[in-house]
C-alpha atoms as a PDB file:
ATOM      1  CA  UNK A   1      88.555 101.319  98.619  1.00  0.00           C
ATOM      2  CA  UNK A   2      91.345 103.019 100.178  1.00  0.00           C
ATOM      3  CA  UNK A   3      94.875 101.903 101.327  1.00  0.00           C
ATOM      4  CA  UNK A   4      95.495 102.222 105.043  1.00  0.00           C
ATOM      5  CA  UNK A   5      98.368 103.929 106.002  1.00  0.00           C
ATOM      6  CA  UNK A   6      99.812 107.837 107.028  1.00  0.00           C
ATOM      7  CA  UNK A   7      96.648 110.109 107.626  1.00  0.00           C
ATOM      8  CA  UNK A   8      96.286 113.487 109.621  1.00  0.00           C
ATOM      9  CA  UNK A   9      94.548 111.276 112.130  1.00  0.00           C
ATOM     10  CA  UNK A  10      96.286 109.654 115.532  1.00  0.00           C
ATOM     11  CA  UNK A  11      98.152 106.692 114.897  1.00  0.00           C
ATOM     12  CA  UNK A  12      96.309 103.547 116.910  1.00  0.00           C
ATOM     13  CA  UNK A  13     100.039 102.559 118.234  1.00  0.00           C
ATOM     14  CA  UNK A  14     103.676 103.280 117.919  1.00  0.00           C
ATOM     15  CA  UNK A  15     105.874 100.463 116.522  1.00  0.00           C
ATOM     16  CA  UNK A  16     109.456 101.872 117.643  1.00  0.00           C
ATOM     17  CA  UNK A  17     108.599 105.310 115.464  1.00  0.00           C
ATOM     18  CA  UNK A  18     106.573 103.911 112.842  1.00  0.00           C
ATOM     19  CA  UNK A  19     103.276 105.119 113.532  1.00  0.00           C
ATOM     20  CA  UNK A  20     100.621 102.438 112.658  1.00  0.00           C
ATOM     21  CA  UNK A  21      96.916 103.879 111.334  1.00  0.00           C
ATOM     22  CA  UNK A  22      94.639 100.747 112.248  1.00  0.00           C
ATOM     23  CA  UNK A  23      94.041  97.483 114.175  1.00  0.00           C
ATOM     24  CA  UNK A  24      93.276  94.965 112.665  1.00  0.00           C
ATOM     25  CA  UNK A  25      96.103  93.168 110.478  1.00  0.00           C
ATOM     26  CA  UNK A  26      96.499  90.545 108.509  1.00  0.00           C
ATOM     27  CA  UNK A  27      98.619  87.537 109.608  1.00  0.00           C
ATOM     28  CA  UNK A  28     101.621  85.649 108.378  1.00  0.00           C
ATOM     29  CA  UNK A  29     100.143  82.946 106.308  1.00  0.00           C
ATOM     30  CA  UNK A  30     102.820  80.205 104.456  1.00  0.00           C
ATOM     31  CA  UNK A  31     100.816  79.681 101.085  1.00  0.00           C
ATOM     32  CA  UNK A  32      98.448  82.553 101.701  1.00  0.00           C
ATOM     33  CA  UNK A  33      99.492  85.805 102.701  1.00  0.00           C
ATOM     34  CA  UNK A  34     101.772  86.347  99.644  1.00  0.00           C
ATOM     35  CA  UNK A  35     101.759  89.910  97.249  1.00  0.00           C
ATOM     36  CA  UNK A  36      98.408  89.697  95.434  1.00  0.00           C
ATOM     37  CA  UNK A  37      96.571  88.789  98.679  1.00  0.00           C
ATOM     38  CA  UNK A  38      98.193  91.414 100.870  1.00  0.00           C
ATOM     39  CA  UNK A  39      97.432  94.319  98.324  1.00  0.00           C
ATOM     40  CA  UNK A  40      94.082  93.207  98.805  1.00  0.00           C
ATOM     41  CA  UNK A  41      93.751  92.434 102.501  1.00  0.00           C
ATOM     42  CA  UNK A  42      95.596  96.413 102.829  1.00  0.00           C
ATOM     43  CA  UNK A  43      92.960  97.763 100.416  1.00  0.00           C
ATOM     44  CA  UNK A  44      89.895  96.372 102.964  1.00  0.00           C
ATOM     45  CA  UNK A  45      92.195  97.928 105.586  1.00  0.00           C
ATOM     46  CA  UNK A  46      94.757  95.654 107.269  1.00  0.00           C
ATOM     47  CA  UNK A  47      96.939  98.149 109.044  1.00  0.00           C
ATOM     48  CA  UNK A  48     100.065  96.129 108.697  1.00  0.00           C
ATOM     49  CA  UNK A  49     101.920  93.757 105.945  1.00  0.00           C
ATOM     50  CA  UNK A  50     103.537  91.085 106.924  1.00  0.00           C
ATOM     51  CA  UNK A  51     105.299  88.378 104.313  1.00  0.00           C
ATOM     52  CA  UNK A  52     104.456  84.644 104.389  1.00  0.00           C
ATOM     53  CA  UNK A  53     107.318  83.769 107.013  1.00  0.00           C
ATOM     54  CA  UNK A  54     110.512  83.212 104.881  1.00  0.00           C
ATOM     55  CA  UNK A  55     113.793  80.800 105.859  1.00  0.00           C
ATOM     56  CA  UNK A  56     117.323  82.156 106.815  1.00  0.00           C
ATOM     57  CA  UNK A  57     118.855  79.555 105.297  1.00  0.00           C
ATOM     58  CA  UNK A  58     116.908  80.649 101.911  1.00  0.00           C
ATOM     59  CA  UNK A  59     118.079  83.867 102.327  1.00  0.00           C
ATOM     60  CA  UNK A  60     121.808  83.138 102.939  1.00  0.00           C
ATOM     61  CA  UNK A  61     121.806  81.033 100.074  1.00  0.00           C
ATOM     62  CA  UNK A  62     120.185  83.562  97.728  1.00  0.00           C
ATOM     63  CA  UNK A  63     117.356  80.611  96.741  1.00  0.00           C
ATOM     64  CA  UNK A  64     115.304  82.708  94.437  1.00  0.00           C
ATOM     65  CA  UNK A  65     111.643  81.487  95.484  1.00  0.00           C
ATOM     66  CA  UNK A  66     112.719  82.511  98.978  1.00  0.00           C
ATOM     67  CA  UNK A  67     113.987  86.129  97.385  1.00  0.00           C
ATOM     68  CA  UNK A  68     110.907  86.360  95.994  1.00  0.00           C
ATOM     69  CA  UNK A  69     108.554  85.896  98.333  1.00  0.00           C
ATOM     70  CA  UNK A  70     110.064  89.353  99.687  1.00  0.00           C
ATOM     71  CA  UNK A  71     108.696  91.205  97.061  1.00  0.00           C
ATOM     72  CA  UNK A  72     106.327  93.596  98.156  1.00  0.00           C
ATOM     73  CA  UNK A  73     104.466  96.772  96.862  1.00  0.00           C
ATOM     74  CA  UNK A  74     104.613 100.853  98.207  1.00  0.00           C
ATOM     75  CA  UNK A  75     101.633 100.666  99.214  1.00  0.00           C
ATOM     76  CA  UNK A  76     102.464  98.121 102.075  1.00  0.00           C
ATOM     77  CA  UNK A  77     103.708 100.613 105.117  1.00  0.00           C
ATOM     78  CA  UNK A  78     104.536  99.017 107.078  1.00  0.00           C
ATOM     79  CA  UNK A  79     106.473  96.141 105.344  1.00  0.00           C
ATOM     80  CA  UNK A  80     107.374  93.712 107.622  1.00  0.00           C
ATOM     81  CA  UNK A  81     109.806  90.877 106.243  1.00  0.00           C
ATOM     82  CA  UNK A  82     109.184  88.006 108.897  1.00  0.00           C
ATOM     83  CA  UNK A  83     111.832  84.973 109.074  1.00  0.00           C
ATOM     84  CA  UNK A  84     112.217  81.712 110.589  1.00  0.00           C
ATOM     85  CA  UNK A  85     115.368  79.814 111.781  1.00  0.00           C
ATOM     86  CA  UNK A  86     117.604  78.254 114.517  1.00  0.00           C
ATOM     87  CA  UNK A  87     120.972  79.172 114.493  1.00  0.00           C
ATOM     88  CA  UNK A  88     121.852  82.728 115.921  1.00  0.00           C
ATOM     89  CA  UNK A  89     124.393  83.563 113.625  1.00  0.00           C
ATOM     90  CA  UNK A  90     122.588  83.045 110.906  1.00  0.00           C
ATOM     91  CA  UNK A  91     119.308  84.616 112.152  1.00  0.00           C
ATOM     92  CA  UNK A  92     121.135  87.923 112.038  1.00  0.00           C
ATOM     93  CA  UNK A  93     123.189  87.404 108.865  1.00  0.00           C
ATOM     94  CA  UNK A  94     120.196  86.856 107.212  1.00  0.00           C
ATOM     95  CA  UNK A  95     118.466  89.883 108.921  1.00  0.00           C
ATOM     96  CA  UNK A  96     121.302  92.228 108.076  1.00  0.00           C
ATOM     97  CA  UNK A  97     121.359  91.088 104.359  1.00  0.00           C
ATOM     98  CA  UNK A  98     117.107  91.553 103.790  1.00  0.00           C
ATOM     99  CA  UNK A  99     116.916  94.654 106.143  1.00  0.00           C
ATOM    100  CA  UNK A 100     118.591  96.171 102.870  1.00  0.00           C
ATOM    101  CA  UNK A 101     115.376  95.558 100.548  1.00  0.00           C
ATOM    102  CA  UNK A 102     113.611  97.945 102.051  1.00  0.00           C
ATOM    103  CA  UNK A 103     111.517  96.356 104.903  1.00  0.00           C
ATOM    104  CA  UNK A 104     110.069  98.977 107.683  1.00  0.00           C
ATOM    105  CA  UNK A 105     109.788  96.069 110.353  1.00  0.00           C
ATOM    106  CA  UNK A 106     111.814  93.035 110.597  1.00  0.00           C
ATOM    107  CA  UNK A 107     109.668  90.020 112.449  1.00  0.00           C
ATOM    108  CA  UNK A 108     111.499  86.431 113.732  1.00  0.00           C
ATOM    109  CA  UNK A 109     108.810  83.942 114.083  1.00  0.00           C
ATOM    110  CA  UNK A 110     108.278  82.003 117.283  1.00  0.00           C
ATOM    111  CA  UNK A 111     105.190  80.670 116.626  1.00  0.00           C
ATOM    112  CA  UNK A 112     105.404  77.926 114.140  1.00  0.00           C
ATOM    113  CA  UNK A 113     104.315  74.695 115.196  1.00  0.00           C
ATOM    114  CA  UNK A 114     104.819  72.059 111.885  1.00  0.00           C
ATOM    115  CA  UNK A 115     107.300  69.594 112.755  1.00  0.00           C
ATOM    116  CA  UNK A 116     109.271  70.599 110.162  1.00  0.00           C
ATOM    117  CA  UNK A 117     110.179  73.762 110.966  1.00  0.00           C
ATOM    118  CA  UNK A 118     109.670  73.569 114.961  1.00  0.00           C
ATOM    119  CA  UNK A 119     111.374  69.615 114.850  1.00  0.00           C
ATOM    120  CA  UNK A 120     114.570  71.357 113.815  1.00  0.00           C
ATOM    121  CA  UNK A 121     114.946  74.272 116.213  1.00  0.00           C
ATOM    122  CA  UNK A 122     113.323  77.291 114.741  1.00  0.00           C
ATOM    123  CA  UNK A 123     109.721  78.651 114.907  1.00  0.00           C
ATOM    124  CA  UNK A 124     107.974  77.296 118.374  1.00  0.00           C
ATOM    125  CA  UNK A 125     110.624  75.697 119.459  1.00  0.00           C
ATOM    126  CA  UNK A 126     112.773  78.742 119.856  1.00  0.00           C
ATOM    127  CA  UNK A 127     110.487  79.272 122.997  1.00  0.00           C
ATOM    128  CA  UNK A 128     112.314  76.593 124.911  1.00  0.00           C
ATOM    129  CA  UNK A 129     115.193  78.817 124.915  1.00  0.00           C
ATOM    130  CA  UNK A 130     114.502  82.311 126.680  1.00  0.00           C
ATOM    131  CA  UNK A 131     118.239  82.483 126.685  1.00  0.00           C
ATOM    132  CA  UNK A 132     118.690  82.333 122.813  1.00  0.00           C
ATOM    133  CA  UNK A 133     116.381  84.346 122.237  1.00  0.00           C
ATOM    134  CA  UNK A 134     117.349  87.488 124.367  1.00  0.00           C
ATOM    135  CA  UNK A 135     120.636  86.991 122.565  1.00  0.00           C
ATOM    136  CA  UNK A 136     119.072  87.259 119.041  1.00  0.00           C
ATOM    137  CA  UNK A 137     116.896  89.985 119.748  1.00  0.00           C
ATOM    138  CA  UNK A 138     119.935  91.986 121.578  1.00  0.00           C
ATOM    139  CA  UNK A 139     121.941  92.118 118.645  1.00  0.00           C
ATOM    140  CA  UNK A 140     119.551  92.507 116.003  1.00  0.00           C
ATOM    141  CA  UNK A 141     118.222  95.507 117.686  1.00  0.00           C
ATOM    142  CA  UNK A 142     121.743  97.035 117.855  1.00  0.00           C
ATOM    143  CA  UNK A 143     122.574  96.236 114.134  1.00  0.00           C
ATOM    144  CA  UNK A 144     119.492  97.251 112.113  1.00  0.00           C
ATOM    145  CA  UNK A 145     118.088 100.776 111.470  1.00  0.00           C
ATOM    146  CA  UNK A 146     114.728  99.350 111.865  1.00  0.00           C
ATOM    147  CA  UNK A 147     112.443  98.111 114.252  1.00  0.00           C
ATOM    148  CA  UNK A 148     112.688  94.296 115.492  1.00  0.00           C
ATOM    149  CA  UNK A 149     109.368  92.367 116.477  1.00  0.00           C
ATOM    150  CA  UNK A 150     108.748  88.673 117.395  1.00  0.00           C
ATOM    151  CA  UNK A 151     105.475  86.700 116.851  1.00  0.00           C
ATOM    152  CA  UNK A 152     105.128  83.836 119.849  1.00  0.00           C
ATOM    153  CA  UNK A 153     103.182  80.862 121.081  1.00  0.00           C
ATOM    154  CA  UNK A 154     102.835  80.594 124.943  1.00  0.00           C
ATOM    155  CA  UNK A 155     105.170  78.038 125.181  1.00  0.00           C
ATOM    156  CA  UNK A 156     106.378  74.494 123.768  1.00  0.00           C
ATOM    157  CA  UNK A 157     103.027  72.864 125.784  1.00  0.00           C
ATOM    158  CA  UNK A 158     100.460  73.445 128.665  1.00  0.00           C
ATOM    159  CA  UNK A 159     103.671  72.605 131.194  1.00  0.00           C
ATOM    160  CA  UNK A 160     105.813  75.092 130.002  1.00  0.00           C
ATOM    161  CA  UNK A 161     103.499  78.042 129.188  1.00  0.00           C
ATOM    162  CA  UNK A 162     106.233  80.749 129.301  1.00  0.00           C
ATOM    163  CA  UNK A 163     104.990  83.227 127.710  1.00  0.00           C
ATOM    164  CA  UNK A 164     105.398  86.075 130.392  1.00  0.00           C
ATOM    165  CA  UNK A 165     109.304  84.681 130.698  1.00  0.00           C
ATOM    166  CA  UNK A 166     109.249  85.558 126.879  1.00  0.00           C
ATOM    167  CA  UNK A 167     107.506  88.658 126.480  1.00  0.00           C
ATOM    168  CA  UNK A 168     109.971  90.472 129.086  1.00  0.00           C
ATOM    169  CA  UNK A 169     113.356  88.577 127.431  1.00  0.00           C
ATOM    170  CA  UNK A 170     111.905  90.155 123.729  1.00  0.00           C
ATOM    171  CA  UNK A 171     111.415  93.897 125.642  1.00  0.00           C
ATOM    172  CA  UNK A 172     114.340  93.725 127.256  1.00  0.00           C
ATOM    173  CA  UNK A 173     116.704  93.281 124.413  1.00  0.00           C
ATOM    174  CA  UNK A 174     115.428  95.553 122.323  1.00  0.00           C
ATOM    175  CA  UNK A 175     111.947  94.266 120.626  1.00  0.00           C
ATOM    176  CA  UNK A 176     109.016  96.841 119.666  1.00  0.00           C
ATOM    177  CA  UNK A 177     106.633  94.218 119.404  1.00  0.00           C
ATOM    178  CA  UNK A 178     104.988  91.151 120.089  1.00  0.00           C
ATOM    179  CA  UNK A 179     102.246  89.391 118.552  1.00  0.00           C
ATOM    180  CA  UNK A 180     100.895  86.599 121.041  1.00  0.00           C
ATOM    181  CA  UNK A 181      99.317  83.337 119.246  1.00  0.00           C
ATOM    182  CA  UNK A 182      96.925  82.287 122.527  1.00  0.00           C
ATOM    183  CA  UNK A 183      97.849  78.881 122.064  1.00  0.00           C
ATOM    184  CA  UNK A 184     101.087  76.411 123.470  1.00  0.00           C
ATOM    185  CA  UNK A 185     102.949  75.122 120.305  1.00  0.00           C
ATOM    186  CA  UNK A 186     101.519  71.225 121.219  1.00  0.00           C
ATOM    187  CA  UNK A 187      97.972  72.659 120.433  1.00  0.00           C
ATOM    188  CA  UNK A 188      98.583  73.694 116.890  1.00  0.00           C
ATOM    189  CA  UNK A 189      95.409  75.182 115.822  1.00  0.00           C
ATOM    190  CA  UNK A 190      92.962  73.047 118.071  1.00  0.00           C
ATOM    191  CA  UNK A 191      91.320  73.689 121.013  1.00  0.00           C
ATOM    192  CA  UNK A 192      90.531  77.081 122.553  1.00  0.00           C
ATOM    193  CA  UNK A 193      93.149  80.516 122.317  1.00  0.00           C
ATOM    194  CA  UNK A 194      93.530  81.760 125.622  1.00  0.00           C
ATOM    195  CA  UNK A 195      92.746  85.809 125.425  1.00  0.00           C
ATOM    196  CA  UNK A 196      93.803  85.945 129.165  1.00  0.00           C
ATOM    197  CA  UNK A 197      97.505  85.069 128.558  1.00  0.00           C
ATOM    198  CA  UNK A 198      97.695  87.762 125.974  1.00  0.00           C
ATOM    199  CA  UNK A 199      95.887  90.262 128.808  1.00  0.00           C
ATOM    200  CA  UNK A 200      99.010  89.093 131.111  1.00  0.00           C
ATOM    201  CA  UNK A 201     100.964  89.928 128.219  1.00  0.00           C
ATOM    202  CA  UNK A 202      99.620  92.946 127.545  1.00  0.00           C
ATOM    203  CA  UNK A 203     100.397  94.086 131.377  1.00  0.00           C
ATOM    204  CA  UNK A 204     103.561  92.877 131.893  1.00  0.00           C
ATOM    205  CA  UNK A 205     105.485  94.438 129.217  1.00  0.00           C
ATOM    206  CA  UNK A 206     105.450  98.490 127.456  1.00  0.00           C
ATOM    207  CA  UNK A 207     105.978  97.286 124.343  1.00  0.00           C
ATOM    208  CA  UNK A 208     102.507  97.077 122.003  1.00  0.00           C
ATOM    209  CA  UNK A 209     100.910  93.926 122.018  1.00  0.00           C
ATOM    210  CA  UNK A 210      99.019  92.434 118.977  1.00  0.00           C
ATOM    211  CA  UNK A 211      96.540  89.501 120.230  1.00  0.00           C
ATOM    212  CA  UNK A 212      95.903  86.478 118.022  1.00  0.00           C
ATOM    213  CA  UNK A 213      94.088  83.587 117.877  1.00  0.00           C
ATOM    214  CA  UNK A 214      90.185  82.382 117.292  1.00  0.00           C
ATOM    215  CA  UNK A 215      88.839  86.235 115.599  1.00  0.00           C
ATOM    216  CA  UNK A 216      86.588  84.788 113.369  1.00  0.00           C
ATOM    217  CA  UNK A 217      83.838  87.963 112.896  1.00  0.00           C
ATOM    218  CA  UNK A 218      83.614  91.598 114.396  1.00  0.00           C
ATOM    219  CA  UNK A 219      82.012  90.248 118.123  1.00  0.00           C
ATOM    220  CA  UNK A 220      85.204  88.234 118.212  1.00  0.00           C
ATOM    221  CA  UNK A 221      86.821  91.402 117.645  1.00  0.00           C
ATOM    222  CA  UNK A 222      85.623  93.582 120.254  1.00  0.00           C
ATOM    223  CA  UNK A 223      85.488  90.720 122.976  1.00  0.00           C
ATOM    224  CA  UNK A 224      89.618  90.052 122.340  1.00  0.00           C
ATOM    225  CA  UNK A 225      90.061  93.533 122.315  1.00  0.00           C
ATOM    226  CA  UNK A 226      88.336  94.657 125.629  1.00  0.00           C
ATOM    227  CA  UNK A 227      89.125  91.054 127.414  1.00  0.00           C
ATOM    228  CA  UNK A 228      92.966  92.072 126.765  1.00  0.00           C
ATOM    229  CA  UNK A 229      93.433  95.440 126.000  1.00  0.00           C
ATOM    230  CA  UNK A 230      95.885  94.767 123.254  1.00  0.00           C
ATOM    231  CA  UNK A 231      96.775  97.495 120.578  1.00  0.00           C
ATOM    232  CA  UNK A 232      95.925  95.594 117.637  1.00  0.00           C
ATOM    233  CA  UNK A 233      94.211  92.207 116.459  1.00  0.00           C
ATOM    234  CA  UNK A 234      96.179  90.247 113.726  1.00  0.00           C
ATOM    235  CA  UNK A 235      93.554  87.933 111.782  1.00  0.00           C
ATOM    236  CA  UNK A 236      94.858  84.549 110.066  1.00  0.00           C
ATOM    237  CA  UNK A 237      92.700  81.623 108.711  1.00  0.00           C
ATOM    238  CA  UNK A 238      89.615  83.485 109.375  1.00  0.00           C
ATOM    239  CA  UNK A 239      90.721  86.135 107.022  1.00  0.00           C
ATOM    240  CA  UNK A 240      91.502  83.982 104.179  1.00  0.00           C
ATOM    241  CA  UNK A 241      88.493  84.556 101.128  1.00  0.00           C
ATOM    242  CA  UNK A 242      87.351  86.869 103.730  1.00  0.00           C
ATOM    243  CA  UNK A 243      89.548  90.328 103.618  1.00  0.00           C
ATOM    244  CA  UNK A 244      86.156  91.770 104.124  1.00  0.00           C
ATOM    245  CA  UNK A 245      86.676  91.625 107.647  1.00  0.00           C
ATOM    246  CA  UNK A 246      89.318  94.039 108.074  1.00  0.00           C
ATOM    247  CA  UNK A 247      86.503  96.519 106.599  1.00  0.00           C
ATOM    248  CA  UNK A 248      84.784  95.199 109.890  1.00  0.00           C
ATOM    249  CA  UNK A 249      82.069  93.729 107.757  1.00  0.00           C
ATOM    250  CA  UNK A 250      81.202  90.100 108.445  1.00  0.00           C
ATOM    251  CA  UNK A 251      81.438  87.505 105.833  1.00  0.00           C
ATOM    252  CA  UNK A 252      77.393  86.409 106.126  1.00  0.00           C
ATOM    253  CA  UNK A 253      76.967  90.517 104.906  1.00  0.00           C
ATOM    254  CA  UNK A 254      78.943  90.113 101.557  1.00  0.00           C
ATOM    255  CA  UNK A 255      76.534  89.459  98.999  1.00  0.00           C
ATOM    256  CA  UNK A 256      77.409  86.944  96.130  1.00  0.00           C
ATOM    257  CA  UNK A 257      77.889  89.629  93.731  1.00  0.00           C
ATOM    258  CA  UNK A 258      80.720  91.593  95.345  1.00  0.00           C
ATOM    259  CA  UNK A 259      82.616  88.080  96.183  1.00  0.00           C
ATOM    260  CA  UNK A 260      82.417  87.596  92.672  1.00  0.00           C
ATOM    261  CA  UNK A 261      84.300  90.775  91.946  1.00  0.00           C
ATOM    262  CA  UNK A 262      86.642  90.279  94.049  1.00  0.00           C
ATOM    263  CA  UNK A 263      86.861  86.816  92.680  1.00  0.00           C
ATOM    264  CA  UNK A 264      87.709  88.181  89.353  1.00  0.00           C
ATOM    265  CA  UNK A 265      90.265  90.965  90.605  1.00  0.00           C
ATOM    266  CA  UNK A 266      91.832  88.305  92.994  1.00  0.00           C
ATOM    267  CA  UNK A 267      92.621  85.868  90.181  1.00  0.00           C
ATOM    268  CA  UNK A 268      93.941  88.602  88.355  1.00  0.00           C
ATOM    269  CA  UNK A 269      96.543  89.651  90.295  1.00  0.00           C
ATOM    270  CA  UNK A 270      97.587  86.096  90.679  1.00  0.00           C
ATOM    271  CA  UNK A 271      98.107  85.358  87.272  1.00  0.00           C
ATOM    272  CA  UNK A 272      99.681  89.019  86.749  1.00  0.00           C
ATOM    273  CA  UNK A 273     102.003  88.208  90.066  1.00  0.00           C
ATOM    274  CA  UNK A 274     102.517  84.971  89.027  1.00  0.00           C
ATOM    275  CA  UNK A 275     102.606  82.617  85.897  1.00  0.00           C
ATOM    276  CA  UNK A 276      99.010  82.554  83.871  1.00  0.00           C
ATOM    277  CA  UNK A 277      98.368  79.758  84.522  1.00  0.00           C
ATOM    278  CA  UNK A 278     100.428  78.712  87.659  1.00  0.00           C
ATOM    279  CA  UNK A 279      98.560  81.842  89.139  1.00  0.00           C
ATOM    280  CA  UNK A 280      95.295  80.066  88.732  1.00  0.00           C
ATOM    281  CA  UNK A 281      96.114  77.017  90.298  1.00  0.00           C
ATOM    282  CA  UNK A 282      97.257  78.658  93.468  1.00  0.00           C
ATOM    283  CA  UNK A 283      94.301  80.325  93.398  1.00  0.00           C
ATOM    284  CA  UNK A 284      91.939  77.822  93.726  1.00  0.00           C
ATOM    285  CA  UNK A 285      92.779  77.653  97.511  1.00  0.00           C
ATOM    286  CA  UNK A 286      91.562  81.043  98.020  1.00  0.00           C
ATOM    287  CA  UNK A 287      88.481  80.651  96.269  1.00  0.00           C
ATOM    288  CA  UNK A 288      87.226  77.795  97.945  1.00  0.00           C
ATOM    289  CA  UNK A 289      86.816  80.172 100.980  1.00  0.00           C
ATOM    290  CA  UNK A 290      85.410  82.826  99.130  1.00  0.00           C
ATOM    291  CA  UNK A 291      82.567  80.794  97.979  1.00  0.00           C
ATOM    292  CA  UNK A 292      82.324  78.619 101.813  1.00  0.00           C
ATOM    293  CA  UNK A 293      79.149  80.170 102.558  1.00  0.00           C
ATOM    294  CA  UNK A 294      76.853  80.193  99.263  1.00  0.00           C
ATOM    295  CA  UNK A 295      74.355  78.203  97.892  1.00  0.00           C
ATOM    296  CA  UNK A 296      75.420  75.627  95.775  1.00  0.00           C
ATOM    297  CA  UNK A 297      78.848  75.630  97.180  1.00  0.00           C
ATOM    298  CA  UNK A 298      80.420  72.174  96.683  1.00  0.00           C
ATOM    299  CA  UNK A 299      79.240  71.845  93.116  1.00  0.00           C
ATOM    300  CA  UNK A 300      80.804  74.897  92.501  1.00  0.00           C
ATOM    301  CA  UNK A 301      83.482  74.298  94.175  1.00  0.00           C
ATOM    302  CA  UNK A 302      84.223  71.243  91.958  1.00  0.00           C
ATOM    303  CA  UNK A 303      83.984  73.195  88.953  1.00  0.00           C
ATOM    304  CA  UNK A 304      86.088  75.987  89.785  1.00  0.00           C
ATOM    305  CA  UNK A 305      88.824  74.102  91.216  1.00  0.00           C
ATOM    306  CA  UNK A 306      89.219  71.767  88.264  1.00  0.00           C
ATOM    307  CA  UNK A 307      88.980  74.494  85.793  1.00  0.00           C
ATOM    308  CA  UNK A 308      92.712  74.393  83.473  1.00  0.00           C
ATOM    309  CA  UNK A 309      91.970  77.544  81.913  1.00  0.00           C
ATOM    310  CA  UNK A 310      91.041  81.094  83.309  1.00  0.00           C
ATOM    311  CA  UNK A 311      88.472  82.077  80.749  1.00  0.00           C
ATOM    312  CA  UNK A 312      86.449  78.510  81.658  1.00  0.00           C
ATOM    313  CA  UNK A 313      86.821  79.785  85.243  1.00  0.00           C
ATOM    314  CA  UNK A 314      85.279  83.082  84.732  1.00  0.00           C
ATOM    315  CA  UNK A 315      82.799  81.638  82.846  1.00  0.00           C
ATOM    316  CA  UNK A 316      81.634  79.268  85.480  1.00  0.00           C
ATOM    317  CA  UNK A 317      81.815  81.777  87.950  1.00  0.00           C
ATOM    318  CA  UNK A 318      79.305  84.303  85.870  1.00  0.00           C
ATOM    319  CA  UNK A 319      76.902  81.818  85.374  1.00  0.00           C
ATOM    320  CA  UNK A 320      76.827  81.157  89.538  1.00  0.00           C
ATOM    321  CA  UNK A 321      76.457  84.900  89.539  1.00  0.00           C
ATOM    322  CA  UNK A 322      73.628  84.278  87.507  1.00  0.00           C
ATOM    323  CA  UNK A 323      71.914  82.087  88.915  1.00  0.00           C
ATOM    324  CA  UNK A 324      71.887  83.505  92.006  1.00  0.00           C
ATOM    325  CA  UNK A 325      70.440  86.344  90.789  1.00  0.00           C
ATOM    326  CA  UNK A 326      67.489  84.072  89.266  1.00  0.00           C
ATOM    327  CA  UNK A 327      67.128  82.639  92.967  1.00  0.00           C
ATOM    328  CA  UNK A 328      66.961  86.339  94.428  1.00  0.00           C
ATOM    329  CA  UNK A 329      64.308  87.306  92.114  1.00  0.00           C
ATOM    330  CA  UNK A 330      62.095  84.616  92.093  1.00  0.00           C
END
């Protein structure tokens, strides 16, 4: 496997003057797209890192899980740090203080819809306020060497889709991005994304455009892609046990044995990332998606993810591998 990034070839698009070599990326994920996962989602060639999305107020305060969940390897060009707030002030405090880590690509989100975060002004429900947002996005693009970006929704609900309104405010003051979620805030994750509102996204501003929402396999892919003509494709849920995709290989072509590689390597980097055996219990949410699609999958399922120690894990796991083997050959 290789690790996307610089290459004699074209860039696919231009973020500011970072030149980005791909399109497919992997999306901000809270609980998911942390360090061990991104290494591996950039190694099946996500063009793009972005951090779980992390809290101003965190930040500001110097909480040390929030610090932490910064970290991120060389390998990840770009780095973008992506944060989440309400108040202006702090938005670019906050921005100021990180942009000295190291990140290529700071990213405000716009696009969170839990109540906790959008019931207290920030994520989604900075959408309401076209205003508030040019005002952010002004002076952060004055006051940091790097490139600013936003992630959005297309609006608080169906009567106040936005979205256009937004796009143009975010180009206007300075942005070099925007990812579009196809969906209003109120709809969460259910019903259908709306490709055509990233389209009118795509046209009405210069800016590159990453399109989001319902890419579940490679046809989903190429439909979002020529339906909007957006630059890149940013893959979240659908991508999770499933970095295969950003090798633009569908999940029903893995075979059992090289989930159960990455299986191993996965868990791995958890527990190295992470403590031994706090490591494993994060991972079981992972692995329940890696193993969604086999045969047998709820009993293993069971086993795995009430497994206390790592070498009981493995164990279980190889004698799945096993077994399905057996099955093959008979």
């Amino acid at each position: 496997m290789h690790i996307a990034g610089p290459t004699s070839l074209a860039p696919h698009f231009m973020v500011r003057d970072l030149p980005i070599y791909g399109d497919l990326v992997l999306a901000p994920m809270a609980g998911f797209s942390d360090l061990p996962y991104r290494i591996i989602a950039r190694e099946f060639g996500s063009a793009m890192g972005y951090t779980e999305f992390v809290s101003v107020d965190g930040i500001l305060h110097g909480n040390a899980k929030t610090m932490r969940m910064l970290d991120f390897h060389p390998s990840e060009y770009p780095m973008t740090f992506q944060v989440f707030g309400s108040d202006e002030d702090k938005i670019v405090e906050a921005c100021q203080r990180i942009a000295a880590l190291g990140p290529h690509i700071i990213d405000l989100n716009m696009g969170c819809s839990v109540a906790k975060v959008s019931g207290r002004g920030a994520g989604a429900a900075l959408l309401c306020t076209p205003a508030k947002i040019g005002r952010i996005f002004n002076r952060l693009s004055k006051l940091l060497p790097i490139p600013v970006t936003g992630k959005i929704r297309l609006g608080w609900d169906h009567q106040s889709r936005n979205y256009i309104e937004v796009a143009k405010t975010l180009e206007d003051n300075g942005a070099a991005l925007i990812a579009v979620h196809a969906r209003t805030k109120a709809q969460a994750y259910n019903g259908v994304a709306d490709w055509n509102a990233i389209a009118e996204v795509k046209q009405a501003v210069k800016i590159p455009v990453i399109g989001n929402g319902d890419v579940k396999c490679l046809d989903d892919i190429k439909r979002i892609k020529q339906q909007t003509g957006c630059d890149a494709v940013m893959i979240g849920r659908a991508a999770i046990g499933n970095p295969w995709i950003f090798s633009r290989k569908d999940r029903h072509e893995v075979s059992f044995a090289e989930k159960a590689a990455l299986i191993r390597r996965h868990l791995s980097l958890m527990r190295d990332y992470y403590d031994q055996n706090y490591g494993l219990i994060l991972f079981r949410k992972h692995v329940v998606k890696y193993i969604s699609e086999i045969r047998g999958a709820a009993a293993l399922r069971t086993g795995l993810i009430t497994c206390t120690r790592a070498e009981d894990f493995i164990a279980l796991l190889a004698e799945a591998e096993a077994n399905e083997r057996e099955l093959k050959a008979a």
